[in-house]
N, C-alpha and C. Protein backbone atom coordinates (compact mmCIF):
# COMPACT_ATOMS: atom_id res chain seq x y z
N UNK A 1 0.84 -1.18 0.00
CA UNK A 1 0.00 0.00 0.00
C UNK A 1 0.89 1.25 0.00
N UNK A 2 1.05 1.98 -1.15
CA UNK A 2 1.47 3.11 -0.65
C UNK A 2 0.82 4.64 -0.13
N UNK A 3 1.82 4.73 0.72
CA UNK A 3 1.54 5.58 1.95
C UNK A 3 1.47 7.34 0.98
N UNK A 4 0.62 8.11 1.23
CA UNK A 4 0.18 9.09 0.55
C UNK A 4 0.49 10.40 2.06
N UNK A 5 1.30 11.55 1.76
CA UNK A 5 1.08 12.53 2.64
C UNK A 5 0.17 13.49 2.29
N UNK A 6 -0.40 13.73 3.81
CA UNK A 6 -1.90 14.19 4.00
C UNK A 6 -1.17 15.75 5.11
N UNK A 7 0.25 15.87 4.79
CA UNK A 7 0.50 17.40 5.60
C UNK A 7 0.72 17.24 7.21
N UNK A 8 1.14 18.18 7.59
CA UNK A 8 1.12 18.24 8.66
C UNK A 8 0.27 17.88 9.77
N UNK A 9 -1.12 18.31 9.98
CA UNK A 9 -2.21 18.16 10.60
C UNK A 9 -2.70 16.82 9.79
N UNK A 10 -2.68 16.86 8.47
CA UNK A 10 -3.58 15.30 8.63
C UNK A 10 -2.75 14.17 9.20
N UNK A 11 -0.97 14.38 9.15
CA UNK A 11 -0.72 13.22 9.98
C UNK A 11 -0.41 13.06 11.15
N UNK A 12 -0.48 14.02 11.72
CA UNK A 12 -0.89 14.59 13.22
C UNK A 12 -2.13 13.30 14.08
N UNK A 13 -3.03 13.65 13.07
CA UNK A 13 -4.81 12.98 13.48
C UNK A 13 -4.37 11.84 13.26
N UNK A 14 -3.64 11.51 11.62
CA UNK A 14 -3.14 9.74 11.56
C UNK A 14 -2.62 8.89 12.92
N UNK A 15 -1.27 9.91 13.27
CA UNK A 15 -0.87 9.49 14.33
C UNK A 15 -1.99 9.17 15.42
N UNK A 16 -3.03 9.75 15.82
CA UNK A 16 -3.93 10.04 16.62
C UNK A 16 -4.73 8.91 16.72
N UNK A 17 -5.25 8.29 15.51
CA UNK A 17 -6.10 7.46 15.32
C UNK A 17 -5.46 6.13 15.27
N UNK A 18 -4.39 5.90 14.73
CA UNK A 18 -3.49 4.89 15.04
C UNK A 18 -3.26 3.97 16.20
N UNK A 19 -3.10 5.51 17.03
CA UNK A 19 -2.79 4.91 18.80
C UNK A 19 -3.54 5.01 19.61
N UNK A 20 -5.05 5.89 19.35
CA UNK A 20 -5.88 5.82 20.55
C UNK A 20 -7.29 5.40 19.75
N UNK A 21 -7.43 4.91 18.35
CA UNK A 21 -9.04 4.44 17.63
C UNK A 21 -8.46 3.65 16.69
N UNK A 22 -7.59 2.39 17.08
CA UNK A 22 -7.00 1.47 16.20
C UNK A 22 -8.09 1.16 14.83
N UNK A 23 -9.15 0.70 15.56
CA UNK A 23 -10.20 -0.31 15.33
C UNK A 23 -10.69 1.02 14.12
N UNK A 24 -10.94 2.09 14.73
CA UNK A 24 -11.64 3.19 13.85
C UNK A 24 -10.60 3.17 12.57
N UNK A 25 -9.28 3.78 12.71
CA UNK A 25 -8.05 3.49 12.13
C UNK A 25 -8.20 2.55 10.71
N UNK A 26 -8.33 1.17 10.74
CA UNK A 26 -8.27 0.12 10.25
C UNK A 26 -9.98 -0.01 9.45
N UNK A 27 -10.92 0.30 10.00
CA UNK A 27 -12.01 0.37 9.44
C UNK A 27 -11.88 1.25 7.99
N UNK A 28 -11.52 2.54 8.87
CA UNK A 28 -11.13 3.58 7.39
C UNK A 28 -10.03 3.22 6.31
N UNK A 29 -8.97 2.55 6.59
CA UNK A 29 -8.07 1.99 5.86
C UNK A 29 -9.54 0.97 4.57
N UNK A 30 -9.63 0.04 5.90
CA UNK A 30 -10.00 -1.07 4.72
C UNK A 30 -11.53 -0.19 3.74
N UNK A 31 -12.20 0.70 4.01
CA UNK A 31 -12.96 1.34 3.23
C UNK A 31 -12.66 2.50 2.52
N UNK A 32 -11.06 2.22 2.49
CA UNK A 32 -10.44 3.28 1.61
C UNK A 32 -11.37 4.50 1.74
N UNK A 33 -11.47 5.02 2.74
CA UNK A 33 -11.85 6.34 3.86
C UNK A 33 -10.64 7.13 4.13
N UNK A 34 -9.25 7.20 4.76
CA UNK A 34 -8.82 7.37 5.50
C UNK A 34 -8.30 8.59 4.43
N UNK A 35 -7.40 8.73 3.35
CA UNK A 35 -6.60 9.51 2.61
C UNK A 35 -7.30 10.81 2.25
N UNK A 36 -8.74 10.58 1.96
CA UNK A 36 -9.67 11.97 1.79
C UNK A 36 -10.07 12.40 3.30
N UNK A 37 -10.16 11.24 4.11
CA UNK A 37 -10.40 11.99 6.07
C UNK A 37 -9.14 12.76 6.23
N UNK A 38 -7.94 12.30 5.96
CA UNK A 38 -7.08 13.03 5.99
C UNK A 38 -6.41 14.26 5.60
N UNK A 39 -7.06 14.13 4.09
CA UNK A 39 -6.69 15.06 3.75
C UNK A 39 -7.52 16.56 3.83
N UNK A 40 -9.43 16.28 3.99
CA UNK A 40 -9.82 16.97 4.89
C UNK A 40 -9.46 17.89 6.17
N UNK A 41 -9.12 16.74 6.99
CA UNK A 41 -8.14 17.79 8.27
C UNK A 41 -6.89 18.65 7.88
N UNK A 42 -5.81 17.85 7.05
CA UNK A 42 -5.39 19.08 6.25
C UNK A 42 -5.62 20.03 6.38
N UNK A 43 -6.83 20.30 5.23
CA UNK A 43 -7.35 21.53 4.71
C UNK A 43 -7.57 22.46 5.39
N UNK A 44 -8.73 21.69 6.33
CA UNK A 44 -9.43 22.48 7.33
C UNK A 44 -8.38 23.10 8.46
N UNK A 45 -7.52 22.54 9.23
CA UNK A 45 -6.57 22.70 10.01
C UNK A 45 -5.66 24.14 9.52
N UNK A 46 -5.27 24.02 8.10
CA UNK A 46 -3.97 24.53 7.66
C UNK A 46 -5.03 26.32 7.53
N UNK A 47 -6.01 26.13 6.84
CA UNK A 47 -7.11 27.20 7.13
C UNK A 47 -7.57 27.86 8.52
N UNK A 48 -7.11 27.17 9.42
CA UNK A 48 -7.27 27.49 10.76
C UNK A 48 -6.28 27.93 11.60
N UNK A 49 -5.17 27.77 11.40
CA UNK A 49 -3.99 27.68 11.88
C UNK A 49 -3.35 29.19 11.28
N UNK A 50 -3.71 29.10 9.98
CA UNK A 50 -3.45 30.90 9.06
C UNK A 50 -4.45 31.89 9.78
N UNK A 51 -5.48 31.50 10.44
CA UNK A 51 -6.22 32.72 10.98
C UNK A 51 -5.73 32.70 12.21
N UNK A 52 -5.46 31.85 13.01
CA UNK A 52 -5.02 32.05 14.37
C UNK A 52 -3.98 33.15 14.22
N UNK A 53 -2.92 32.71 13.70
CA UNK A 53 -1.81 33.46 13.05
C UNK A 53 -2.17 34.11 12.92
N UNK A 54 -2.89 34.72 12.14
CA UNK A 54 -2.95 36.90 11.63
C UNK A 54 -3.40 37.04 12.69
N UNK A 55 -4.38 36.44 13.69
CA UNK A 55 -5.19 37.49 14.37
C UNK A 55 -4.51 37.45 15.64
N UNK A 56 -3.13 36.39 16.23
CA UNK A 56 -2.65 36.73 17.22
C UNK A 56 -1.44 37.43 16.48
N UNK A 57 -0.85 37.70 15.91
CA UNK A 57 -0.63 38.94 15.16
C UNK A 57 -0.61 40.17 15.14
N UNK A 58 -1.94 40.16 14.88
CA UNK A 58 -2.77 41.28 15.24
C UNK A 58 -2.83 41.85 16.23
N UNK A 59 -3.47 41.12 16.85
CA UNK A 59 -3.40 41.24 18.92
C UNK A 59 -2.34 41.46 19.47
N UNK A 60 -1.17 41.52 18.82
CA UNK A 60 0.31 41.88 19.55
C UNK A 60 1.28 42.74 18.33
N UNK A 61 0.65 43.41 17.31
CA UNK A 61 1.58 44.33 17.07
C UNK A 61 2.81 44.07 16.00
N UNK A 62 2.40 42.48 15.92
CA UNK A 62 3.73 41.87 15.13
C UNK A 62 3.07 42.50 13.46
N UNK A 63 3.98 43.15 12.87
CA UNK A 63 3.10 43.44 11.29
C UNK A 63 4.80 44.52 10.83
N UNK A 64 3.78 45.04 9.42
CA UNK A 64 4.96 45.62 9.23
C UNK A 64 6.19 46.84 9.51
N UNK A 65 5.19 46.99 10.28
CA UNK A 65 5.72 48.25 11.20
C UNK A 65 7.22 47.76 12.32
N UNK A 66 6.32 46.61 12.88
CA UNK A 66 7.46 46.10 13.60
C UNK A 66 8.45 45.35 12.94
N UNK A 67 8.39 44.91 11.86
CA UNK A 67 9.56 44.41 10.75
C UNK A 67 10.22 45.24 10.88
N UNK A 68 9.87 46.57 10.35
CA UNK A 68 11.14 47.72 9.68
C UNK A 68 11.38 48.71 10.87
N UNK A 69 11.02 48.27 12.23
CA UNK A 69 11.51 49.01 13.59
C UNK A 69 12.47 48.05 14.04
N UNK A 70 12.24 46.79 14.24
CA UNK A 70 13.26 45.78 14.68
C UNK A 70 13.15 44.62 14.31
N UNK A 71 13.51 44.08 12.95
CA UNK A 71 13.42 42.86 12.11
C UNK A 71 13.63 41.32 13.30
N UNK A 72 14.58 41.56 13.78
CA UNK A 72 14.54 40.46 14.99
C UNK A 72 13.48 40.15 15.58
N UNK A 73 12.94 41.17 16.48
CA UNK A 73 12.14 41.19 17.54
C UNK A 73 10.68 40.93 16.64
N UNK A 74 10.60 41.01 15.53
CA UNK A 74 9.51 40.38 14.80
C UNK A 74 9.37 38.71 13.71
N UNK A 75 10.57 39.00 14.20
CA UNK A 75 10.66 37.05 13.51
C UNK A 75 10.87 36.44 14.99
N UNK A 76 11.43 36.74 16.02
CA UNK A 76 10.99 36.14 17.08
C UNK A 76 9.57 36.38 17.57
N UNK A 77 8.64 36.55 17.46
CA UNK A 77 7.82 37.24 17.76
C UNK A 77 6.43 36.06 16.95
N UNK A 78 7.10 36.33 15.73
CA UNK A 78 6.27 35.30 15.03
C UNK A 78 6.47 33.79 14.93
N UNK A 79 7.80 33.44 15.42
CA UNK A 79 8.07 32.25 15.39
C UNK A 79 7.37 31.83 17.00
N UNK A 80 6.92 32.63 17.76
CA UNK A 80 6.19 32.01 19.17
C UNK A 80 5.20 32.09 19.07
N UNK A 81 4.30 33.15 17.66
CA UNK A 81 2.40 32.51 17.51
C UNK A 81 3.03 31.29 16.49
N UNK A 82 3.54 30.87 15.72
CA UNK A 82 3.78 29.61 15.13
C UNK A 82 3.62 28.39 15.70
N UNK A 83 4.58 28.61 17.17
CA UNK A 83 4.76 27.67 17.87
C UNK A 83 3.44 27.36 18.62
N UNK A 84 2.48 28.81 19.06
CA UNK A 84 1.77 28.55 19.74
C UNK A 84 0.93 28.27 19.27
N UNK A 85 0.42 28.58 18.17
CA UNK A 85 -0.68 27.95 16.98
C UNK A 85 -0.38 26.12 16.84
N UNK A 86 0.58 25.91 16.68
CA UNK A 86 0.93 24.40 16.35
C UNK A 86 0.28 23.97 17.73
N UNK A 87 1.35 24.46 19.21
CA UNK A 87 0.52 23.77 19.95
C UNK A 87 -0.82 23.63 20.39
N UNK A 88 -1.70 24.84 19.86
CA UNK A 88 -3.02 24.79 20.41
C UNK A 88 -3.65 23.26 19.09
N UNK A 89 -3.56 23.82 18.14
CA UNK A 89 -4.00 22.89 17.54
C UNK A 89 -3.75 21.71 17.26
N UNK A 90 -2.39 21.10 17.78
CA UNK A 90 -1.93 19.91 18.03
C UNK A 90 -2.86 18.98 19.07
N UNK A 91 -2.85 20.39 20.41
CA UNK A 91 -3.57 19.70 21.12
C UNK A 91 -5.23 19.24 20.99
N UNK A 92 -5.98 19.91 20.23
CA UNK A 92 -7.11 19.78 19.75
C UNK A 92 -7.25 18.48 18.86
N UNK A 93 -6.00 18.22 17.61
CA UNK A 93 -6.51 17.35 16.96
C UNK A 93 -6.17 15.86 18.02
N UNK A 94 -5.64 15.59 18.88
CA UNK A 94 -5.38 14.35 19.44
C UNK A 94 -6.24 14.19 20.40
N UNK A 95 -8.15 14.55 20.48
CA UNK A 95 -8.70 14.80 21.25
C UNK A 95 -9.99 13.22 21.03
């Protein structure tokens, strides 16, 4: 069978379903379900994850203003809603 990537978030949920809904897991496999479930969350996720982003963003000032005042302090800045976006929604999809 080859194995098809479904992105970040859909193999996030793969992982998810693997280890805590085997049975669910294996159902979707054998009804050739699983690659469009997957790739669904994808979608939906990667669409979700871009709004978190602008709007905590937003909420703190990071934009272009703060680029061309202190280029550092805005790529650090954005690399911790990145991080924090991943983890909110990491933690959501393993639910």
């Amino acid at each position: 069978m080859e194995e098809k990537f479904c992105g970040v978030w859909g193999h996030l949920r793969e992982e998810y379903l693997k280890t805590n809904k085997p049975e669910l897991y294996e159902l979707m496999v054998e009804k050739n379900e699983l690659e469009e479930y997957l790739t669904g969350y994808q979608t939906a996720y990667s669409g979700r994850a871009e709004k978190m982003a602008e709007k905590l963003a937003a909420e703190r000032g990071v934009d272009d203003n703060l680029y061309r005042d202190d280029s550092l302090e805005w790529i650090l800045a954005s690399e911790k809603i990145q991080e924090e976006v991943q983890s909110t929604l990491q933690r959501e999809i393993q639910r």
